[in-house]
N, C-alpha and C. Protein backbone atom coordinates (compact mmCIF):
# COMPACT_ATOMS: atom_id res chain seq x y z
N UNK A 1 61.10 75.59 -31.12
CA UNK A 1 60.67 75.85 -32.49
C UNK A 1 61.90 75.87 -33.39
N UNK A 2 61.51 75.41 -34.33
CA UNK A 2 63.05 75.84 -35.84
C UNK A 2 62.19 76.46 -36.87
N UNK A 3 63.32 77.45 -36.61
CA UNK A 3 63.73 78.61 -38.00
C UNK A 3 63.55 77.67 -39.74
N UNK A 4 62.20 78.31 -40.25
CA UNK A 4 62.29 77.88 -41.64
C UNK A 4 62.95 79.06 -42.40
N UNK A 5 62.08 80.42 -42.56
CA UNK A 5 62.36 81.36 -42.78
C UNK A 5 61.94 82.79 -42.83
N UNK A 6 62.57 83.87 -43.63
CA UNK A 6 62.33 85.20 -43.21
C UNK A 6 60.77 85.37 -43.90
N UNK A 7 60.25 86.13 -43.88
CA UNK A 7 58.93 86.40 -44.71
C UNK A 7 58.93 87.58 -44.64
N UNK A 8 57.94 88.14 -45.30
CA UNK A 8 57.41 89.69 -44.96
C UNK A 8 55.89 89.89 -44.58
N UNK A 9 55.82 91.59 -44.15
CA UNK A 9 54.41 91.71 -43.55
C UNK A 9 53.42 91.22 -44.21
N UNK A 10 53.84 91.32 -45.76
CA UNK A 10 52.47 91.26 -47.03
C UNK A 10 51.94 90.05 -46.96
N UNK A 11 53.04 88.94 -46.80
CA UNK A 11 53.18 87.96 -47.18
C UNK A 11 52.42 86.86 -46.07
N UNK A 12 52.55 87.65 -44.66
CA UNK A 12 52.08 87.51 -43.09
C UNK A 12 50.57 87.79 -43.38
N UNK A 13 50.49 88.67 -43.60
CA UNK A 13 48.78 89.39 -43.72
C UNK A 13 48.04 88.82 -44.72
N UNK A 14 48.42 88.19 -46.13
CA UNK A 14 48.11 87.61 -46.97
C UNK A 14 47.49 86.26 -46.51
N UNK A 15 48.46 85.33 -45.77
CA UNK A 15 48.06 84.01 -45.41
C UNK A 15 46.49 84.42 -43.90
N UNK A 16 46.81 85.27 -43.22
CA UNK A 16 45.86 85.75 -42.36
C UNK A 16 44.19 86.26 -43.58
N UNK A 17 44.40 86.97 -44.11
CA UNK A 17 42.83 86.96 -45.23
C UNK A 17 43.03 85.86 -45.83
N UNK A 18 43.82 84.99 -46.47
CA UNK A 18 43.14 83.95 -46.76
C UNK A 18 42.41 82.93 -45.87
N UNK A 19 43.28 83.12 -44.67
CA UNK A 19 41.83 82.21 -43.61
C UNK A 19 41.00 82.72 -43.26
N UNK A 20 40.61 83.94 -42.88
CA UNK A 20 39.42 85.16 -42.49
C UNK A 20 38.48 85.81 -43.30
N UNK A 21 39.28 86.17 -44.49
CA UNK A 21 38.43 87.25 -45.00
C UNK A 21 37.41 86.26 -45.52
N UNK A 22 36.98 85.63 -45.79
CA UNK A 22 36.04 85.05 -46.71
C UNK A 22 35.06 84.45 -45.30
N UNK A 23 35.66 84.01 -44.22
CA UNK A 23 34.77 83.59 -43.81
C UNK A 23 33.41 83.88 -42.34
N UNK A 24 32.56 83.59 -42.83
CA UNK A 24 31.17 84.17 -42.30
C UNK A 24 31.35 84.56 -40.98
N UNK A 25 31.83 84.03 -39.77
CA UNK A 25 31.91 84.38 -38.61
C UNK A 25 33.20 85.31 -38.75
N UNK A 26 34.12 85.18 -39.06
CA UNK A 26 34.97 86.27 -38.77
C UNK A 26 34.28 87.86 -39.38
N UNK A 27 33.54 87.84 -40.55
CA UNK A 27 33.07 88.83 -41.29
C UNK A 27 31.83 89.33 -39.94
N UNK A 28 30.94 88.29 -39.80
CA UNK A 28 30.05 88.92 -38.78
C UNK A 28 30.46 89.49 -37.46
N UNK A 29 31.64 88.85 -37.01
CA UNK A 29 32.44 89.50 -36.16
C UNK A 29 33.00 90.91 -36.10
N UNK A 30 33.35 91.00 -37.23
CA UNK A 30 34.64 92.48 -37.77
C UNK A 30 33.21 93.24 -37.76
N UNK A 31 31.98 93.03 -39.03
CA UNK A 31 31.23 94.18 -39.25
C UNK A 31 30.22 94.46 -38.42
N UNK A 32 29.21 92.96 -37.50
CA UNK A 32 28.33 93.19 -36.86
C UNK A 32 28.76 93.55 -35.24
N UNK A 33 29.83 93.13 -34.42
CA UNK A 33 30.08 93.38 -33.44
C UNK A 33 30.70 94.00 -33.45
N UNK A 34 31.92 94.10 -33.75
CA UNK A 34 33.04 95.93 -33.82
C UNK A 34 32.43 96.74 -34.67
N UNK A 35 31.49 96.47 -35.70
CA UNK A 35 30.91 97.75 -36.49
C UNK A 35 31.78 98.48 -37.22
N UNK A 36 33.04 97.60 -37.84
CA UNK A 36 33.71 97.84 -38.94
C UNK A 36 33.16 98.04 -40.51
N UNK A 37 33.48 98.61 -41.44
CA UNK A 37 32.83 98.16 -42.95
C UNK A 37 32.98 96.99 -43.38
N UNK A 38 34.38 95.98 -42.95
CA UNK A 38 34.56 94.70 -43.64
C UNK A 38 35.50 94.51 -42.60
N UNK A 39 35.88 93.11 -43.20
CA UNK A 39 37.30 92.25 -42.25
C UNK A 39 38.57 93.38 -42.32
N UNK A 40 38.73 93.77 -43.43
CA UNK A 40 40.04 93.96 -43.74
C UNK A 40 40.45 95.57 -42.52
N UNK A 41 39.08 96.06 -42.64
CA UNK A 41 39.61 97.78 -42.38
C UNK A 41 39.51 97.15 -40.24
N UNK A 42 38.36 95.85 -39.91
CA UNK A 42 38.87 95.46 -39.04
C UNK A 42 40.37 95.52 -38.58
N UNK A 43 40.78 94.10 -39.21
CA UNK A 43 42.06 93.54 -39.12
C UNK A 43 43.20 94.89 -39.47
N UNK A 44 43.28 96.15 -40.06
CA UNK A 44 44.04 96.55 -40.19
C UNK A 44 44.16 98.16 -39.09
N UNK A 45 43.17 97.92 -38.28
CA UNK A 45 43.45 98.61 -37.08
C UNK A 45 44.13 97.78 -36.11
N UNK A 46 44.16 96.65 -35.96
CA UNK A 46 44.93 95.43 -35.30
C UNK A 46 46.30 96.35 -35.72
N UNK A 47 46.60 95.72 -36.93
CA UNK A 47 47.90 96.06 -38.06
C UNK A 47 48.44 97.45 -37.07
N UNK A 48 47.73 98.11 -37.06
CA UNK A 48 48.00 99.59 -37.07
C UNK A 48 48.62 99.85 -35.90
N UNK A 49 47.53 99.43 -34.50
CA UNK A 49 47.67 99.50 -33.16
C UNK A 49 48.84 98.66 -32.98
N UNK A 50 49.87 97.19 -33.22
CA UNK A 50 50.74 96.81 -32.99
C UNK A 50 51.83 96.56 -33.75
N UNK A 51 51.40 98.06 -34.75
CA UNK A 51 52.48 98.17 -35.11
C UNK A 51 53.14 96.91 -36.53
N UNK A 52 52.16 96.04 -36.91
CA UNK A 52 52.41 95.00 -37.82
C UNK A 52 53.36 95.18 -39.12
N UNK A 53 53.25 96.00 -39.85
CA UNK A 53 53.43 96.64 -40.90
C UNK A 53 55.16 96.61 -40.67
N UNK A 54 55.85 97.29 -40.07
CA UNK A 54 56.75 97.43 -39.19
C UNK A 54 57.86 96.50 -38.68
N UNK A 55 57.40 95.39 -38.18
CA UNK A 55 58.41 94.44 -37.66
C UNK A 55 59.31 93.43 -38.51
N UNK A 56 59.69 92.94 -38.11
CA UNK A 56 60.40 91.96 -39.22
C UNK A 56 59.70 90.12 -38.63
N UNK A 57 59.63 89.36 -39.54
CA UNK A 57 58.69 88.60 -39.72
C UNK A 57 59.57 87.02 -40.21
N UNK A 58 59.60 86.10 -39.19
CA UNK A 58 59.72 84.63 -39.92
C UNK A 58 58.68 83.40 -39.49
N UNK A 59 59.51 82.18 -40.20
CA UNK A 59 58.26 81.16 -40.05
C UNK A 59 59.43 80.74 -39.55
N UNK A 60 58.49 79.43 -38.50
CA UNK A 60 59.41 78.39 -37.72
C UNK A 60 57.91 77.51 -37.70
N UNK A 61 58.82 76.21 -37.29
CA UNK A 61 57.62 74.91 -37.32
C UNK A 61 58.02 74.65 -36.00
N UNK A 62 56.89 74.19 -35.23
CA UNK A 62 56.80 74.16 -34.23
C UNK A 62 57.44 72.33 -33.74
N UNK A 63 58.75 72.15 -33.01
CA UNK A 63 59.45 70.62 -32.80
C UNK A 63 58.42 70.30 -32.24
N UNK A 64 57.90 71.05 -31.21
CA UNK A 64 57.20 69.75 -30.28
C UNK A 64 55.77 70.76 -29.58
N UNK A 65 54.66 70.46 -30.79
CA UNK A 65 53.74 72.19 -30.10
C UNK A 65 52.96 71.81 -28.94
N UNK A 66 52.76 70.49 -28.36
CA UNK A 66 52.15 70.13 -27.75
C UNK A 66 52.72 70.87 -26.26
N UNK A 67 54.26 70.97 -26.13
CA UNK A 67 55.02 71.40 -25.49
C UNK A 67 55.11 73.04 -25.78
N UNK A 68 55.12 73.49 -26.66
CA UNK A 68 55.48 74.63 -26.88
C UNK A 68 54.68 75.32 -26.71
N UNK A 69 53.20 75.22 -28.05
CA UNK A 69 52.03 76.02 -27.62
C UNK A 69 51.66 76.78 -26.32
N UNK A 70 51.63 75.48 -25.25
CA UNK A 70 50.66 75.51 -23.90
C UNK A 70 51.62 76.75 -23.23
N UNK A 71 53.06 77.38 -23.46
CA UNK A 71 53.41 77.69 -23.17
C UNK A 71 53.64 79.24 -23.35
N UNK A 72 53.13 79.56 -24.55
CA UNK A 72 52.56 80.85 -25.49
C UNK A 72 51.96 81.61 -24.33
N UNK A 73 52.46 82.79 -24.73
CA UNK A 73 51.56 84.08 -24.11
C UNK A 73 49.93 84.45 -24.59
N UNK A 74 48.96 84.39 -24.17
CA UNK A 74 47.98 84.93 -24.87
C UNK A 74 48.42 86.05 -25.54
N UNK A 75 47.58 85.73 -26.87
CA UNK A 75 47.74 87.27 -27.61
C UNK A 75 46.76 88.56 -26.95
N UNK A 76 47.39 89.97 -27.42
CA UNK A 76 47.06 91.06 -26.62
C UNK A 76 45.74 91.50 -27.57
N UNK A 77 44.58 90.36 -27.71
CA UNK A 77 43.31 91.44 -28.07
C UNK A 77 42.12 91.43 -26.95
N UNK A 78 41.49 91.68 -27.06
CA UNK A 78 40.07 92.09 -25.85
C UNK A 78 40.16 90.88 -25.49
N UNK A 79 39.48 90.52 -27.02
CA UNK A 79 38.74 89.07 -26.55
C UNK A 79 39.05 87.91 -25.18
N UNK A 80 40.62 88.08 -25.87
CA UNK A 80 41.59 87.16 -25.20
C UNK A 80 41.67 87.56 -23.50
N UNK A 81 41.29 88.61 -23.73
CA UNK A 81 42.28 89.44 -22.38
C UNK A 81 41.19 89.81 -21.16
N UNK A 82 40.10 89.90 -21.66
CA UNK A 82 39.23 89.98 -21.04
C UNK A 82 38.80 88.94 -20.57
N UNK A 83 39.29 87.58 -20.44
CA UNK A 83 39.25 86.65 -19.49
C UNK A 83 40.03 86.71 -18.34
N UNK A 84 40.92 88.01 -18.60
CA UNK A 84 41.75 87.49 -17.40
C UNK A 84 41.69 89.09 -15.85
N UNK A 85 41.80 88.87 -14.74
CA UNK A 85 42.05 89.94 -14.14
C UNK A 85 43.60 90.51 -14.84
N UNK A 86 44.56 89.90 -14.49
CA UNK A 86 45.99 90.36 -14.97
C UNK A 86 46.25 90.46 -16.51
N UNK A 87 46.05 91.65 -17.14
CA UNK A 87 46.20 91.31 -18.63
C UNK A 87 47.54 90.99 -19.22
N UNK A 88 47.77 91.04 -20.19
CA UNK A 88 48.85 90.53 -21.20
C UNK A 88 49.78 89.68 -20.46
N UNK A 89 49.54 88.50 -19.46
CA UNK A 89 50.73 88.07 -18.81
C UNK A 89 50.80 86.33 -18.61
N UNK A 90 49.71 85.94 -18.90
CA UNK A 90 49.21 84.45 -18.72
C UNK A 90 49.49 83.76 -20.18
N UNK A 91 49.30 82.39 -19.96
CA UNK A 91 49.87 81.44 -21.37
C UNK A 91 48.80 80.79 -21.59
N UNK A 92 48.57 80.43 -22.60
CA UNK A 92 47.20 79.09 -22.75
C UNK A 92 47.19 78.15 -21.83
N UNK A 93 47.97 77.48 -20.94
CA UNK A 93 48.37 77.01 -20.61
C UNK A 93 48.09 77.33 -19.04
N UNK A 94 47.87 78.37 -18.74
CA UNK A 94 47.59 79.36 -17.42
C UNK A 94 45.88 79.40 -17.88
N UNK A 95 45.59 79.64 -19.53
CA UNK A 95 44.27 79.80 -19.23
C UNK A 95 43.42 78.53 -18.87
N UNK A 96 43.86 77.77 -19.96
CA UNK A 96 42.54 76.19 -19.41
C UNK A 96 43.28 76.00 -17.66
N UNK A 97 43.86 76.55 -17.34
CA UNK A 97 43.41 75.72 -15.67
C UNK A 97 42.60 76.83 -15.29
N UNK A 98 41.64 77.92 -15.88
CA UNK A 98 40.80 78.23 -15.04
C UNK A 98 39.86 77.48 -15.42
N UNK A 99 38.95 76.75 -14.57
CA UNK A 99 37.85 76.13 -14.67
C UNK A 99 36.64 76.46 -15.73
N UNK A 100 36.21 77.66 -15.45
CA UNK A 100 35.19 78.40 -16.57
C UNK A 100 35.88 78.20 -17.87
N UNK A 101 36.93 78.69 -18.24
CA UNK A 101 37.91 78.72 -19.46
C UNK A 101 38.14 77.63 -19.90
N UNK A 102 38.34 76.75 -19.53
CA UNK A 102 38.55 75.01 -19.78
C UNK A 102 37.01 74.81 -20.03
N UNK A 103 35.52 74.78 -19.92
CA UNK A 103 35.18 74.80 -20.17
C UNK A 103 34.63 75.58 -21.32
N UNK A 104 34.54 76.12 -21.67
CA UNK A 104 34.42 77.35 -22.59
C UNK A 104 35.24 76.39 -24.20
N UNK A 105 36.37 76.43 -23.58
CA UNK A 105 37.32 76.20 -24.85
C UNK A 105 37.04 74.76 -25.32
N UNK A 106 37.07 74.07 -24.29
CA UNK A 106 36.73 72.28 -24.66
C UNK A 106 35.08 72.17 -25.60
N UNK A 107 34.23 73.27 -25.40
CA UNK A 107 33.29 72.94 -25.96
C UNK A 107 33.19 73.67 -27.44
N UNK A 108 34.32 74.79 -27.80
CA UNK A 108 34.62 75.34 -28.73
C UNK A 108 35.31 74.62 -29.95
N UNK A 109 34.62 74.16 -31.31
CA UNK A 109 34.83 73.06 -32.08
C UNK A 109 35.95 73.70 -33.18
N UNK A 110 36.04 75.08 -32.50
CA UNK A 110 37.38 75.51 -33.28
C UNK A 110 38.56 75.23 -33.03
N UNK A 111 38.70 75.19 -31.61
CA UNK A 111 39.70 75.28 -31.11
C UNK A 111 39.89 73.96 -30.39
N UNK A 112 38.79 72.55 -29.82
CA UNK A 112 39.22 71.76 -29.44
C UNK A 112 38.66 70.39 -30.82
């Protein structure tokens, strides 16, 4: 990856509601299945629990993501994690070779 630059949390969390907050599945997600009031008070127990607010924050563009991505740690939420026996320790890359998971994701029009 290369270093574009520094950012801040606001600025991090800002570009995150502009892809989420408005939209219908993430909202039915946050309020009808976690039983939050809205996205935001969702997303800002995320914030809270890892500490977001807190860290220091840059952008980098990814040289080669085809390479890089597959190589990513899953991120540490349920969703994610609850595919796996071993939590927080596998890569995307670890997940599509499980069979079920490769399926799952290939038929997911978000993500493939």
């Amino acid at each position: 990856m290369e270093f574009l630059k520094k950012t801040t949390w606001q600025e991090v969390f800002q570009k995150w509601k502009d892809s989420e907050a408005d939209n219908p599945e993430w909202i039915h997600c946050a309020t009808k299945i976690k039983g939050w009031p809205n996205w935001e008070s969702c997303r800002n127990y995320t914030v809270t629990q890892l500490n977001l607010q807190n860290r220091s924050w840059n952008i980098f563009k990814f040289s080669n993501p085809l390479a890089e991505i597959p190589q990513m740690l899953v991120g540490p939420f349920s969703s994610w994690q609850s595919r796996f026996s071993k939590k927080n320790t596998l890569s995307f890359l670890e997940l599509v070779t499980i069979p079920r998971e490769y399926k799952y994701f290939k038929n997911n029009n978000k993500i493939f």
